[in-house]
N, C-alpha and C. Protein backbone atom coordinates (compact mmCIF):
# COMPACT_ATOMS: atom_id res chain seq x y z
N UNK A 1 -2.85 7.17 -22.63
CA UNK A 1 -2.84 8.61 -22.57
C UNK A 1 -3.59 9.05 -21.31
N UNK A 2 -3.33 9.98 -20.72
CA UNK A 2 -3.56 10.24 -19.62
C UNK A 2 -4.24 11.95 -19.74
N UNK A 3 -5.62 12.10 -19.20
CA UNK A 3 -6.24 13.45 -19.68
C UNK A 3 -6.41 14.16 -17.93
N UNK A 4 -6.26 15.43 -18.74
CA UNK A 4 -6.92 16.44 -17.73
C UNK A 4 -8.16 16.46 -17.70
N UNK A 5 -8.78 15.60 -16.26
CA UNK A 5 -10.36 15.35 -16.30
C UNK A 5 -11.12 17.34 -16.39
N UNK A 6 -10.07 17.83 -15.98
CA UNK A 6 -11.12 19.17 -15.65
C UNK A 6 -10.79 20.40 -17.46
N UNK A 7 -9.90 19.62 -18.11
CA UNK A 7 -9.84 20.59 -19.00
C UNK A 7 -9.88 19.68 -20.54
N UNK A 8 -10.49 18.12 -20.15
CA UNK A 8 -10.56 16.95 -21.36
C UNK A 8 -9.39 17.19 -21.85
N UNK A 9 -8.10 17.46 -21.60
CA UNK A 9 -7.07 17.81 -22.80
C UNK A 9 -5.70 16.92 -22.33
N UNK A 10 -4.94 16.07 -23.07
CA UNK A 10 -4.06 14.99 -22.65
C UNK A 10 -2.78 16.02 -21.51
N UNK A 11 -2.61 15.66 -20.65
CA UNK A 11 -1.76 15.84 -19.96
C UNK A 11 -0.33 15.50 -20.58
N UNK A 12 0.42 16.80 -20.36
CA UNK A 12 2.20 16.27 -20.85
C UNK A 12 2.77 15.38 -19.61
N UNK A 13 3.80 14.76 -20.67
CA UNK A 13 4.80 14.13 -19.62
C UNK A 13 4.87 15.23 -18.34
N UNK A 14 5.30 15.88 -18.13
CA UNK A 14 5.94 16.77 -16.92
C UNK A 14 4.63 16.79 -15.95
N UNK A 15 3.39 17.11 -16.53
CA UNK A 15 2.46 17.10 -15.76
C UNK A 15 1.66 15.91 -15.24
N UNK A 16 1.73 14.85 -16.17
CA UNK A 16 1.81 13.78 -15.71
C UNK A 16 2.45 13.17 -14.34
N UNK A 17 3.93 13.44 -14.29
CA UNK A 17 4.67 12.90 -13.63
C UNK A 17 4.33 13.59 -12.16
N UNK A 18 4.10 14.80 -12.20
CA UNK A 18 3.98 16.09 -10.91
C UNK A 18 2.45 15.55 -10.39
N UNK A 19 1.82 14.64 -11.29
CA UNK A 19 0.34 14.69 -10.94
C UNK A 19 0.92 13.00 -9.92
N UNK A 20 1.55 12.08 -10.50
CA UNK A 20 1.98 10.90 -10.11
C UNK A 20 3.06 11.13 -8.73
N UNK A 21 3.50 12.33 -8.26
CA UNK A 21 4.66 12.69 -7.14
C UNK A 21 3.48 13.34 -6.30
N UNK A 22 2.53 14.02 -6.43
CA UNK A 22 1.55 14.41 -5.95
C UNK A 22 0.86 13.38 -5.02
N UNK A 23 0.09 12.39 -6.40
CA UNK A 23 -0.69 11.30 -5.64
C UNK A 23 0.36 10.31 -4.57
N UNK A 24 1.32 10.12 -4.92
CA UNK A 24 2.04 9.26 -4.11
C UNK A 24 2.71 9.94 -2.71
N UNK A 25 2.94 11.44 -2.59
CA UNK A 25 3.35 11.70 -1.83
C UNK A 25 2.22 11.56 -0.40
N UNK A 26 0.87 11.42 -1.54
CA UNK A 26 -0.39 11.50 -0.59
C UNK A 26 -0.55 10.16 -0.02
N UNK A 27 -0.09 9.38 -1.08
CA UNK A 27 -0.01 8.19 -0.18
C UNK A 27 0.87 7.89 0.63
N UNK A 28 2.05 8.43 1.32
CA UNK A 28 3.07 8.15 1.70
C UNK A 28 2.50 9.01 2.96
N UNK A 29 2.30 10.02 2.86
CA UNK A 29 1.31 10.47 3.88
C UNK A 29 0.66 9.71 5.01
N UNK A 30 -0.62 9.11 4.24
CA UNK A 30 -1.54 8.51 4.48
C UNK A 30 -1.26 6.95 5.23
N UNK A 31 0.22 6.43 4.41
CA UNK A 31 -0.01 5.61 4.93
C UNK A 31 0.59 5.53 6.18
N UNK A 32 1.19 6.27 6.84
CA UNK A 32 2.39 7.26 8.22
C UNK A 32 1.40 7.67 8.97
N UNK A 33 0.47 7.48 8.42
CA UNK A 33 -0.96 8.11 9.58
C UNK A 33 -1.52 6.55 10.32
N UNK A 34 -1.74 5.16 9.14
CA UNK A 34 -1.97 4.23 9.32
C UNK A 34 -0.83 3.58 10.16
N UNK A 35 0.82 3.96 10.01
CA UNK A 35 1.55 3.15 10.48
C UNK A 35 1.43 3.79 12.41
N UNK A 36 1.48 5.16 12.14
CA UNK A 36 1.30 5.73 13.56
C UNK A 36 0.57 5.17 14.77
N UNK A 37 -0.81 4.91 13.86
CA UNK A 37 -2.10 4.38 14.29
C UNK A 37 -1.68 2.88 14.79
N UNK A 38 -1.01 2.25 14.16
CA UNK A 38 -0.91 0.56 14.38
C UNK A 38 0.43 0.55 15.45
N UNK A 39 1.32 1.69 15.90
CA UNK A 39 2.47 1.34 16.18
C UNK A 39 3.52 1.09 15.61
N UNK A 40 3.19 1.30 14.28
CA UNK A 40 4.33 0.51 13.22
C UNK A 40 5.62 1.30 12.82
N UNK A 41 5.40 2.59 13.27
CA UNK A 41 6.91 3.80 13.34
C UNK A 41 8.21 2.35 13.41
N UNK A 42 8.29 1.57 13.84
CA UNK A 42 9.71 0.81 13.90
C UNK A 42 9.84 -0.21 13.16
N UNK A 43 8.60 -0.68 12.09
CA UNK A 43 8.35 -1.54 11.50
C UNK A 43 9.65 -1.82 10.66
N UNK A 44 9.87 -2.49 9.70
CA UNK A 44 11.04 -2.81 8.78
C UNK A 44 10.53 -1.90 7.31
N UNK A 45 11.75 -1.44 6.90
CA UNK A 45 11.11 -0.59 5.84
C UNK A 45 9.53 -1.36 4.81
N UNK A 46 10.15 -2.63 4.64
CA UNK A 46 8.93 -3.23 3.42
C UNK A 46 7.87 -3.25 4.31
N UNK A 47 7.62 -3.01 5.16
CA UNK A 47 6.17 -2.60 5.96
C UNK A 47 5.58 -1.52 5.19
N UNK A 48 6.45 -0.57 5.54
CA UNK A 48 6.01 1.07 4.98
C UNK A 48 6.20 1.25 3.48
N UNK A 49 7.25 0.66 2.84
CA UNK A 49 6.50 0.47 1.22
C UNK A 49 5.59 -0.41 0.91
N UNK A 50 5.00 -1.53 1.59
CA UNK A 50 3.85 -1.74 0.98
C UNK A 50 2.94 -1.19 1.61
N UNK A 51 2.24 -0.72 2.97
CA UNK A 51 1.86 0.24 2.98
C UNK A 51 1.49 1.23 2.34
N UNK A 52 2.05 1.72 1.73
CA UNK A 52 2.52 3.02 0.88
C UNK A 52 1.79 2.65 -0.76
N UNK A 53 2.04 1.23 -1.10
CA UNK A 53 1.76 0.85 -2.40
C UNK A 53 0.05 0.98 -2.29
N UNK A 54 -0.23 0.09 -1.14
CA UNK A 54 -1.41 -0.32 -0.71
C UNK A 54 -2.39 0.83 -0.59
N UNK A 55 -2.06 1.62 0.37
CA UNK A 55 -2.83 2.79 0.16
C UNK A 55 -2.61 3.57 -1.43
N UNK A 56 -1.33 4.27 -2.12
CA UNK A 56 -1.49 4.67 -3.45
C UNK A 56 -2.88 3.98 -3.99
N UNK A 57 -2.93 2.61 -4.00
CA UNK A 57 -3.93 1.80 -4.97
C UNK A 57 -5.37 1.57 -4.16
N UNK A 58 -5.51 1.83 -3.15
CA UNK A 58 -7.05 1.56 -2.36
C UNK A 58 -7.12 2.96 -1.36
N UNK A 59 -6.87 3.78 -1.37
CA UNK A 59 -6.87 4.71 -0.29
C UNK A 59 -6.67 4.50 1.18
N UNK A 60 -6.32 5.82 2.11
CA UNK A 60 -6.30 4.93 3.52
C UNK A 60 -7.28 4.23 3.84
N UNK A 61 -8.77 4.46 3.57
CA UNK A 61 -9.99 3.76 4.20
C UNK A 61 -9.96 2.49 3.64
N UNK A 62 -9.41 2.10 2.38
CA UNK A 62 -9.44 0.82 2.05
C UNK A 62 -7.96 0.06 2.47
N UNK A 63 -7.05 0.80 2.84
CA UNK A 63 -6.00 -0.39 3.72
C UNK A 63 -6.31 -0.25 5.14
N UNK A 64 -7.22 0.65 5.78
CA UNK A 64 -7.23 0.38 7.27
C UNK A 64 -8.61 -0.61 7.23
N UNK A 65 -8.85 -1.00 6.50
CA UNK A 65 -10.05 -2.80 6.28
C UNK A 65 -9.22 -3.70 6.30
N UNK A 66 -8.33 -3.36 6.84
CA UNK A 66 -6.93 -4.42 6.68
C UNK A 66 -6.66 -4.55 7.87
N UNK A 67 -7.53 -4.81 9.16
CA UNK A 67 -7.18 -5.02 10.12
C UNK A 67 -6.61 -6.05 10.81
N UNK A 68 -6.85 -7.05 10.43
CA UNK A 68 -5.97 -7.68 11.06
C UNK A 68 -4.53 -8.37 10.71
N UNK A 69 -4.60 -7.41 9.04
CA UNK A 69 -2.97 -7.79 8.86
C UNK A 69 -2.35 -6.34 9.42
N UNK A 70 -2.84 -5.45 9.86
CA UNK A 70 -2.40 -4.23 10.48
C UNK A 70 -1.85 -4.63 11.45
N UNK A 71 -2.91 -5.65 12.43
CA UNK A 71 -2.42 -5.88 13.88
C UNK A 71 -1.11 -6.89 13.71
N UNK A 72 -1.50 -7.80 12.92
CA UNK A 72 -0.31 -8.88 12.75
C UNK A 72 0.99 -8.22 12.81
N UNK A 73 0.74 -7.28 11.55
CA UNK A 73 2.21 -6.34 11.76
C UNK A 73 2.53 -5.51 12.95
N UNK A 74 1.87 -5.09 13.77
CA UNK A 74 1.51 -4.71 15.06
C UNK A 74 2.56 -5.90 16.07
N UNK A 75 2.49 -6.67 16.01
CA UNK A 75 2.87 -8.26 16.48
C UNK A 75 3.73 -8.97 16.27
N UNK A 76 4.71 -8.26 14.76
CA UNK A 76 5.48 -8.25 14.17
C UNK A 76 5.24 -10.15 13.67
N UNK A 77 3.73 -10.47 13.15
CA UNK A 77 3.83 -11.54 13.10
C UNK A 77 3.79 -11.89 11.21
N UNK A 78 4.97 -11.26 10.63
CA UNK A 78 4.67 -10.80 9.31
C UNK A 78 4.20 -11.92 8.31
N UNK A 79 4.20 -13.36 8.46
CA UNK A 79 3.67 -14.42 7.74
C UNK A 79 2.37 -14.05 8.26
N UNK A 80 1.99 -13.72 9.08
CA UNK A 80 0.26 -13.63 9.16
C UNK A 80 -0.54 -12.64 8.50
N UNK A 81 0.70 -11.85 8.94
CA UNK A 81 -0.15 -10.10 7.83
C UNK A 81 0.16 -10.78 6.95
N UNK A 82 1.06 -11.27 5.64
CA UNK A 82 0.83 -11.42 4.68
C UNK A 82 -0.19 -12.83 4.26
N UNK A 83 -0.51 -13.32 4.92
CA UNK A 83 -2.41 -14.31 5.10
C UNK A 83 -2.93 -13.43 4.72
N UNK A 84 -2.94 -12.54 5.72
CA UNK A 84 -4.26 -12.17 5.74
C UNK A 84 -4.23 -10.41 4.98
N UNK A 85 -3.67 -10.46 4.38
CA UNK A 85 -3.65 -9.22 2.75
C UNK A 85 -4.12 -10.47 1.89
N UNK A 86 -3.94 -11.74 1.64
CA UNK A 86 -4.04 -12.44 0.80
C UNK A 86 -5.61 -13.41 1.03
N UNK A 87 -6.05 -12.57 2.16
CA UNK A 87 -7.92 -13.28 2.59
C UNK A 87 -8.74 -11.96 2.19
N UNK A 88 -8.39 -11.79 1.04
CA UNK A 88 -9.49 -10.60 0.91
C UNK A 88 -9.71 -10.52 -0.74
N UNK A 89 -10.86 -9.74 -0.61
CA UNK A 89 -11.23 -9.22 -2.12
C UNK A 89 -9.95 -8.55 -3.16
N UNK A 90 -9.56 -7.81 -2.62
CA UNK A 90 -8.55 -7.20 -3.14
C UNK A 90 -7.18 -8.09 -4.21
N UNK A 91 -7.15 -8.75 -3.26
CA UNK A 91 -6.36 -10.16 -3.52
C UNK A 91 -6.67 -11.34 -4.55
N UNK A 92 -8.14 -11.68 -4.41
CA UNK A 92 -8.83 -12.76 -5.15
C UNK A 92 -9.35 -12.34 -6.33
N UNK A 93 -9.78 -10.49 -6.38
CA UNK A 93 -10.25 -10.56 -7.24
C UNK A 93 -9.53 -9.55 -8.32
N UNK A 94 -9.92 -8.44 -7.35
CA UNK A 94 -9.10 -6.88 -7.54
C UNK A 94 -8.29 -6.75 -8.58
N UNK A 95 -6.99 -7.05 -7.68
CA UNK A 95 -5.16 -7.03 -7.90
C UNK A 95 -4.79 -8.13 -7.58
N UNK A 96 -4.62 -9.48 -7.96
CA UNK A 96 -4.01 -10.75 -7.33
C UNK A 96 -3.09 -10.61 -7.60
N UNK A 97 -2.21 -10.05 -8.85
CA UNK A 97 -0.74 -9.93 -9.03
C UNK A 97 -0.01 -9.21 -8.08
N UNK A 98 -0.64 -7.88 -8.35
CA UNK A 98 0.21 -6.93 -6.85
C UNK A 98 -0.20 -7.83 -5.59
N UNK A 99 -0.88 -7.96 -5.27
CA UNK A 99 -1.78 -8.51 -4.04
C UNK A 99 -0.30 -9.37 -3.52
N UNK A 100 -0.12 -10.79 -4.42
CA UNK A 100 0.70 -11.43 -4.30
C UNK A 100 2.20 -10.79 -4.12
N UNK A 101 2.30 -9.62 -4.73
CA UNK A 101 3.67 -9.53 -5.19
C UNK A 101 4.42 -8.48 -3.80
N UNK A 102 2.94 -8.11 -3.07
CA UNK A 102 3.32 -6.93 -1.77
C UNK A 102 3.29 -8.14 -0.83
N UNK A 103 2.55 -9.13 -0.56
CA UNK A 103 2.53 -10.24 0.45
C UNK A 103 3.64 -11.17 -0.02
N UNK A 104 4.35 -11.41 -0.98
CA UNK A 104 5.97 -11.79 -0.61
C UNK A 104 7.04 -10.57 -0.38
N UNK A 105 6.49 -9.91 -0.72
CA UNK A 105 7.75 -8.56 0.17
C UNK A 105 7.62 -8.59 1.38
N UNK A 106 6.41 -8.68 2.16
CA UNK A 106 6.27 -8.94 3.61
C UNK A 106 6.68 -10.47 4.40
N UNK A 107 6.33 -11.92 2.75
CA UNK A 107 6.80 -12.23 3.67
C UNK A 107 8.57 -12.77 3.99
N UNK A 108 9.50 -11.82 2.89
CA UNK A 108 10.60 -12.34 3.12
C UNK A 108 11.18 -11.26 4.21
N UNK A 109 10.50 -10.48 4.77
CA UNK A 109 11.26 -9.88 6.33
C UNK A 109 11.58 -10.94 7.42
N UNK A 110 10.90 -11.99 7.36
CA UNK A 110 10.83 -13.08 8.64
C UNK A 110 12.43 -13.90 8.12
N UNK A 111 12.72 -13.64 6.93
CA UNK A 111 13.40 -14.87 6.56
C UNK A 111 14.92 -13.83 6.20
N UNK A 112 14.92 -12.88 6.61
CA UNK A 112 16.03 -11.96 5.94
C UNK A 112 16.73 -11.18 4.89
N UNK A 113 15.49 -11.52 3.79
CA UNK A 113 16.01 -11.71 2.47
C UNK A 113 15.57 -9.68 1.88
């Protein structure tokens, strides 16, 4: 169940969902600010959805600690960005499922799939 922190009272479906198109649009945002920043405007789409996932779930300040799988992707060296999403806290301890499951989306761009 999902509550309205400012009114303790369960949130409906509808508002739920507007609160979930909200947060994500913020991440989709956010993370177009990060891709700008890295060069990544030409990246392959699964750049910018995990991106996108990545920030939804850690904010921008916690995927731009992601520097050097930023640059990798920068480099278009996408087996390395996905290393190195997978050398971190986030990964080992956090989210290892997602962790894992956004670093094989990145790394089947190299391979076509």
């Amino acid at each position: 169940m999902i509550t309205d922190v400012n009114n303790a009272r369960p949130l409906t479906d509808s508002e739920a969902e507007a609160q979930f198109n909200r947060d994500y649009t913020s991440a989709q945002y956010d993370a177009s600010k990060i891709m700008k920043d890295y060069n990544l405007d030409d990246a392959p789409g699964q750049v910018k959805d995990v991106l996108t996932e990545m920030t939804f779930q850690m904010g921008e300040g916690g995927v731009r600690e992601f520097d050097d799988a930023l640059n990798a992707a920068k480099l278009g060296d996408y087996d390395k960005m996905a290393t190195e999403m997978l050398d971190s806290k986030w990964a080992r301890e956090d989210s290892p499922n997602r962790a894992n499951a956004l670093a094989n989306k990145i790394k089947t761009i190299r391979r076509g799939k």
